[in-house]
N, C-alpha and C. Protein backbone atom coordinates (compact mmCIF):
# COMPACT_ATOMS: atom_id res chain seq x y z
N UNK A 1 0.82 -1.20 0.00
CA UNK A 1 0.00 0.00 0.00
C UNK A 1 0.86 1.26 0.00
N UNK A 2 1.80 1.48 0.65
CA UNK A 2 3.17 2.60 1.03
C UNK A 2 3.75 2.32 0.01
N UNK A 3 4.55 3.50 -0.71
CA UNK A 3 5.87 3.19 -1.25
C UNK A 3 6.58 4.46 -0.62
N UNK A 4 7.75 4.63 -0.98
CA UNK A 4 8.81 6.07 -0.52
C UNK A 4 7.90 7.03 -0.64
N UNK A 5 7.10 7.11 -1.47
CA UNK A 5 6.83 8.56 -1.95
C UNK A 5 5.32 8.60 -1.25
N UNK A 6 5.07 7.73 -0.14
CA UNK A 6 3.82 7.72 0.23
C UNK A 6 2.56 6.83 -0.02
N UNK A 7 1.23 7.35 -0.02
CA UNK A 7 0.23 6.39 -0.36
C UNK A 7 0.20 6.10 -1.68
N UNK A 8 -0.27 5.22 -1.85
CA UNK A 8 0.05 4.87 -3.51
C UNK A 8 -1.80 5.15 -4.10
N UNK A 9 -2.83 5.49 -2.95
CA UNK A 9 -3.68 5.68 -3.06
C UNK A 9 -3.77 7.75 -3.71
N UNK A 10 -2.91 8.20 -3.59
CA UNK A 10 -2.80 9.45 -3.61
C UNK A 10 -2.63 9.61 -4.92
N UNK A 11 -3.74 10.93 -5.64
CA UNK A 11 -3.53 11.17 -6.87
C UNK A 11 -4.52 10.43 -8.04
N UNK A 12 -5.41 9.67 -7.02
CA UNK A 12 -6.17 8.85 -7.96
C UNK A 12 -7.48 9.78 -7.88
N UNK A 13 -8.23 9.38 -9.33
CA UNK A 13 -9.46 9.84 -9.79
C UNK A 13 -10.36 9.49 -9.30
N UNK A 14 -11.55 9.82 -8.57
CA UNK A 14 -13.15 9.37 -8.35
C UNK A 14 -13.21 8.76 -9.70
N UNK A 15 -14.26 7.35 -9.65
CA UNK A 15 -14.39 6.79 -10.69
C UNK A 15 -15.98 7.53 -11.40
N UNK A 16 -16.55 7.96 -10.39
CA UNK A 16 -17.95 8.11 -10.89
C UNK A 16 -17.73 9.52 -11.13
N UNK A 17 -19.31 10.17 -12.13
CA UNK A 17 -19.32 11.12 -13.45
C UNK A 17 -19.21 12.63 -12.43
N UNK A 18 -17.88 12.84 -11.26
CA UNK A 18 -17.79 13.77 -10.56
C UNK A 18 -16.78 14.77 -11.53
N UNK A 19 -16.32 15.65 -10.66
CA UNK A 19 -15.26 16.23 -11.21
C UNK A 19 -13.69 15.67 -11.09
N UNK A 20 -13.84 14.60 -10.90
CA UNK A 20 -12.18 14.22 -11.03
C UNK A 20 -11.50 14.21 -9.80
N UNK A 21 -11.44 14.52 -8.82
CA UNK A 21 -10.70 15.10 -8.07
C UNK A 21 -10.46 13.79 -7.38
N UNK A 22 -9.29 14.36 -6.47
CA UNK A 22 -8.24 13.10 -5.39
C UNK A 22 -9.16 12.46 -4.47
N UNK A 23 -9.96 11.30 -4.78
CA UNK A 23 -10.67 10.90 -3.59
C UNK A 23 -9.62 11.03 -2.20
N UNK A 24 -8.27 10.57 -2.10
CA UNK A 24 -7.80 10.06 -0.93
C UNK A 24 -7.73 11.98 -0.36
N UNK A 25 -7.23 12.87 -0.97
CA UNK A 25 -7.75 14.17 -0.46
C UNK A 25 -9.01 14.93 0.05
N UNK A 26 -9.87 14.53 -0.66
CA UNK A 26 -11.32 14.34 -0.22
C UNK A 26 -11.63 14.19 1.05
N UNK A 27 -10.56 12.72 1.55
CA UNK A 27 -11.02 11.63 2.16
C UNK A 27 -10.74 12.68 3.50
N UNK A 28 -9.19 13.44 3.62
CA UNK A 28 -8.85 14.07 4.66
C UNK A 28 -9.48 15.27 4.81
N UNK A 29 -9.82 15.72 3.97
CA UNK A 29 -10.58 17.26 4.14
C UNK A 29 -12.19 16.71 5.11
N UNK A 30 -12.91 15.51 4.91
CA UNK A 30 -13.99 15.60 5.97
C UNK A 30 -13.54 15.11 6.88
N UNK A 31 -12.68 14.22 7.30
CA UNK A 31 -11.86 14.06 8.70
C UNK A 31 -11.49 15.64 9.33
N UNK A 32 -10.86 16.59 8.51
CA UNK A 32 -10.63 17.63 9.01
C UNK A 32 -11.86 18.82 9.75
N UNK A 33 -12.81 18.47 8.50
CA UNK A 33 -13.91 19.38 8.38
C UNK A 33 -14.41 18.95 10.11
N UNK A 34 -14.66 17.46 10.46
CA UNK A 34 -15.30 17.07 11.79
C UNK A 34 -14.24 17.52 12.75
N UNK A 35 -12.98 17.27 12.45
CA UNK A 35 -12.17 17.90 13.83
C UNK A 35 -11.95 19.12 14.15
N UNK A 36 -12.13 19.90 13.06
CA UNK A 36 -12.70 21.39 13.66
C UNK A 36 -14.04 21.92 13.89
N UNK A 37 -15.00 20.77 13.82
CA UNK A 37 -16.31 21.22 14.23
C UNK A 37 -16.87 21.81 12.86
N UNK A 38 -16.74 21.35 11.62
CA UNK A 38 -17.54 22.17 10.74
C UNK A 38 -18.09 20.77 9.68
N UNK A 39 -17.68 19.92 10.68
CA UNK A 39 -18.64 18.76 9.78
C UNK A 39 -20.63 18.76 9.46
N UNK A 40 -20.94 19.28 10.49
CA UNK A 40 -22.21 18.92 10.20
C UNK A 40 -22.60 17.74 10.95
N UNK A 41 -23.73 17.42 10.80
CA UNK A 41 -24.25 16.43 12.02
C UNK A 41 -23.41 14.88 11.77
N UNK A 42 -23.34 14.42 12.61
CA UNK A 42 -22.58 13.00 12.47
C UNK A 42 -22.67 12.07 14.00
N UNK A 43 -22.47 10.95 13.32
CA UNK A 43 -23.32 10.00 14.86
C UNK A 43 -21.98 10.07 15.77
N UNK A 44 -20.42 10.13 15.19
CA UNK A 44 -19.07 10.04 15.24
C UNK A 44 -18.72 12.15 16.00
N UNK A 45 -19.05 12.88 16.68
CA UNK A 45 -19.02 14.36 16.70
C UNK A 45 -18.10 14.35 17.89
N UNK A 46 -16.95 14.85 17.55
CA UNK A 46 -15.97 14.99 18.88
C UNK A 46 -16.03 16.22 19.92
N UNK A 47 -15.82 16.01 21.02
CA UNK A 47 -16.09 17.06 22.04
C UNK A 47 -15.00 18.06 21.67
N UNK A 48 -15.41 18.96 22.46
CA UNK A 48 -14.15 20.31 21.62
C UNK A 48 -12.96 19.54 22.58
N UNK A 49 -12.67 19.36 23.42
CA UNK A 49 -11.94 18.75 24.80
C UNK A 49 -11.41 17.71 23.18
N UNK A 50 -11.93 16.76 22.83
CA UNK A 50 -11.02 16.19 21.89
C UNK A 50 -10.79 16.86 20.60
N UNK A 51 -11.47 17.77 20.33
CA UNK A 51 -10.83 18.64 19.14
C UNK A 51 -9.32 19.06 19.61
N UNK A 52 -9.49 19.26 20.39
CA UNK A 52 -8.47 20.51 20.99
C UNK A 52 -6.94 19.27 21.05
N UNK A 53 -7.12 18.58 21.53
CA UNK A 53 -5.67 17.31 22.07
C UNK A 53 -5.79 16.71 20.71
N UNK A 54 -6.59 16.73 19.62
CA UNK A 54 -6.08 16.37 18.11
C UNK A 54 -5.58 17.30 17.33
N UNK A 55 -5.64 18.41 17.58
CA UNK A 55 -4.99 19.77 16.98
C UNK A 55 -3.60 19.94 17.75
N UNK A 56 -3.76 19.82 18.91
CA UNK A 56 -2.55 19.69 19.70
C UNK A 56 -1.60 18.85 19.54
N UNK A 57 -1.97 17.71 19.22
CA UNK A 57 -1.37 16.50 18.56
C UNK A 57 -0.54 16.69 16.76
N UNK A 58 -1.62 17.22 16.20
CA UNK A 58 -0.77 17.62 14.72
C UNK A 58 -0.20 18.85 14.93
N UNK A 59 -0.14 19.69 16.24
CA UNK A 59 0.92 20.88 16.20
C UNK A 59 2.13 20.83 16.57
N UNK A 60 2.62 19.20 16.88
CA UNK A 60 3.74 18.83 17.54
C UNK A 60 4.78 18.91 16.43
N UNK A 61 4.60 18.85 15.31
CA UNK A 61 5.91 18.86 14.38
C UNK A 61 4.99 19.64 12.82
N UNK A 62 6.00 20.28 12.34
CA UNK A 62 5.54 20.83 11.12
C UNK A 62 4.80 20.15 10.00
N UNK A 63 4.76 20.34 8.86
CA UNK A 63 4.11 19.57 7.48
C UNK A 63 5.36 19.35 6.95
N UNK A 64 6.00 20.37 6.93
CA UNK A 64 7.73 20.54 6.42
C UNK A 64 8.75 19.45 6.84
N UNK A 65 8.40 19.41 8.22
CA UNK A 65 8.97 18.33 9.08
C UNK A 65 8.89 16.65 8.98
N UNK A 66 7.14 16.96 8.76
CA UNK A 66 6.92 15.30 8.87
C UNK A 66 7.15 15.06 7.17
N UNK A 67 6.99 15.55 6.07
CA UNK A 67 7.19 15.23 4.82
C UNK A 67 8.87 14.78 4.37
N UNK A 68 9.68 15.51 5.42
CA UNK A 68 11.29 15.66 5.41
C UNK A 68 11.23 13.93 6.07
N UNK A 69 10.91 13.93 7.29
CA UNK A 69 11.36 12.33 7.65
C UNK A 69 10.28 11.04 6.89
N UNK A 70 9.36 11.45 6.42
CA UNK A 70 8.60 10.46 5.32
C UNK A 70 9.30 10.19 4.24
N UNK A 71 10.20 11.33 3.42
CA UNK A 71 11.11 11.19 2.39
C UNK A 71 12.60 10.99 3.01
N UNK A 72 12.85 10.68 3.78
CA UNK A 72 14.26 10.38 4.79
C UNK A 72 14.60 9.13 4.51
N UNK A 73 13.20 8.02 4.18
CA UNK A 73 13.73 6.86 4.39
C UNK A 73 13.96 6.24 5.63
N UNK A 74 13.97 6.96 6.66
CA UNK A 74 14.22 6.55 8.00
C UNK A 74 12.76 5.69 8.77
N UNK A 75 11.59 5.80 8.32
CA UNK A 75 10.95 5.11 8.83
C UNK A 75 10.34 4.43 8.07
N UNK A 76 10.72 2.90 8.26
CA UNK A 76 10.60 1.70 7.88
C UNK A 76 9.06 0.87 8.30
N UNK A 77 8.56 1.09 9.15
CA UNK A 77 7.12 0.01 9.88
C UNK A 77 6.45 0.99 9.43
N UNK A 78 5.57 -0.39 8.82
CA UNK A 78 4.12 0.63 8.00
C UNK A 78 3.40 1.10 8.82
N UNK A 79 3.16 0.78 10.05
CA UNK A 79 2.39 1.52 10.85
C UNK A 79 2.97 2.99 11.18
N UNK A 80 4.10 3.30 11.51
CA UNK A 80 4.46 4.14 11.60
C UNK A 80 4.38 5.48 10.07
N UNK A 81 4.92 4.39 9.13
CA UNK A 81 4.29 5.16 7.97
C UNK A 81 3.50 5.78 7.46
N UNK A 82 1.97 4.60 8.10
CA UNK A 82 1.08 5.24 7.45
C UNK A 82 0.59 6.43 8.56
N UNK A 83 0.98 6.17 9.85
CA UNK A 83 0.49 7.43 10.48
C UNK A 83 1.00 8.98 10.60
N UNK A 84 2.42 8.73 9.86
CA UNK A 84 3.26 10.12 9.37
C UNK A 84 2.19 10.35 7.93
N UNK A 85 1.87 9.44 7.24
CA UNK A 85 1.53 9.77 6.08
C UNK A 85 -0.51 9.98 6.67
N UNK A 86 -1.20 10.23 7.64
CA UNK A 86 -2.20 10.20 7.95
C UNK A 86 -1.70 11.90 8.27
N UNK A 87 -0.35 12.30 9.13
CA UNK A 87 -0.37 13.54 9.81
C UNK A 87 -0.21 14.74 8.66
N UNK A 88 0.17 14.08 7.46
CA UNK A 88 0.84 15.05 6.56
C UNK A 88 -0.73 15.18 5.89
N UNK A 89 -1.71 14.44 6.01
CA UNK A 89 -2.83 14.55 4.91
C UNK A 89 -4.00 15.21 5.88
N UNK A 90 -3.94 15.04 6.84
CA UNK A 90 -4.94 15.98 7.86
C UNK A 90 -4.07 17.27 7.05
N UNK A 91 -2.60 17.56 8.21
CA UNK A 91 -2.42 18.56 7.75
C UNK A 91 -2.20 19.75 6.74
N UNK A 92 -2.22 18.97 5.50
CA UNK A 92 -2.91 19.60 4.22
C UNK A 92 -3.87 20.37 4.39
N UNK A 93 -5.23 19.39 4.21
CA UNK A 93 -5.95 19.93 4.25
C UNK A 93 -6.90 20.71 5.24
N UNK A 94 -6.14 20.58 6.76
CA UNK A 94 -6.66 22.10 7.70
C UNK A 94 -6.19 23.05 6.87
N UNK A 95 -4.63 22.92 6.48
CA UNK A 95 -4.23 24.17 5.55
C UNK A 95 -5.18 24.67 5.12
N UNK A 96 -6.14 24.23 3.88
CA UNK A 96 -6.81 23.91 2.80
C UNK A 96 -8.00 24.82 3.34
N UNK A 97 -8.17 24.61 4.72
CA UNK A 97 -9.62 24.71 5.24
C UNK A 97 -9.62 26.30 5.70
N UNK A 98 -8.53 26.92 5.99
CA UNK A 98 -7.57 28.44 6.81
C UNK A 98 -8.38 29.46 5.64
């Protein structure tokens, strides 16, 4: 699923008659949209108390930062991978959301 350069899911087309766009970007922009409270109703709605320690959590290291040790090569376990590569795609798209 990982390669060096990340998700291998990244960059792909919606198949259905939409506009094209990056489902796996998509995917992080409504994860984002709910952790800042601008999702809209959902059975899943986090307390601000956990908004707040998940924002706090992706403010611990830059986009700059985590993209530098994702392309480092230095981390090897996909778990670890995919959750540098989970921090870099939230943090996109809060960017996205500013």
């Amino acid at each position: 699923f990982l390669d060096a350069g990340g998700s291998k899911e990244r960059g792909k087309k919606k198949k259905t008659g939409d506009d094209g766009g990056d489902f796996v970007a998509e995917a992080y922009k409504i994860v984002a949209r709910k952790l800042v409270g601008r999702g809209g109703r959902s059975i899943a709605r986090m307390s601000a108390a956990e908004q707040e320690r998940e924002l706090d959590a992706l403010g611990a290291t830059s986009l700059e930062d985590d993209e530098a040790l994702l392309a480092s090569g230095n981390v090897v376990k996909s778990d670890e991978r995919m959750s540098l590569e989970y921090r870099i795609g939230m943090k996109k798209a809060l960017a996205e959301m500013k």
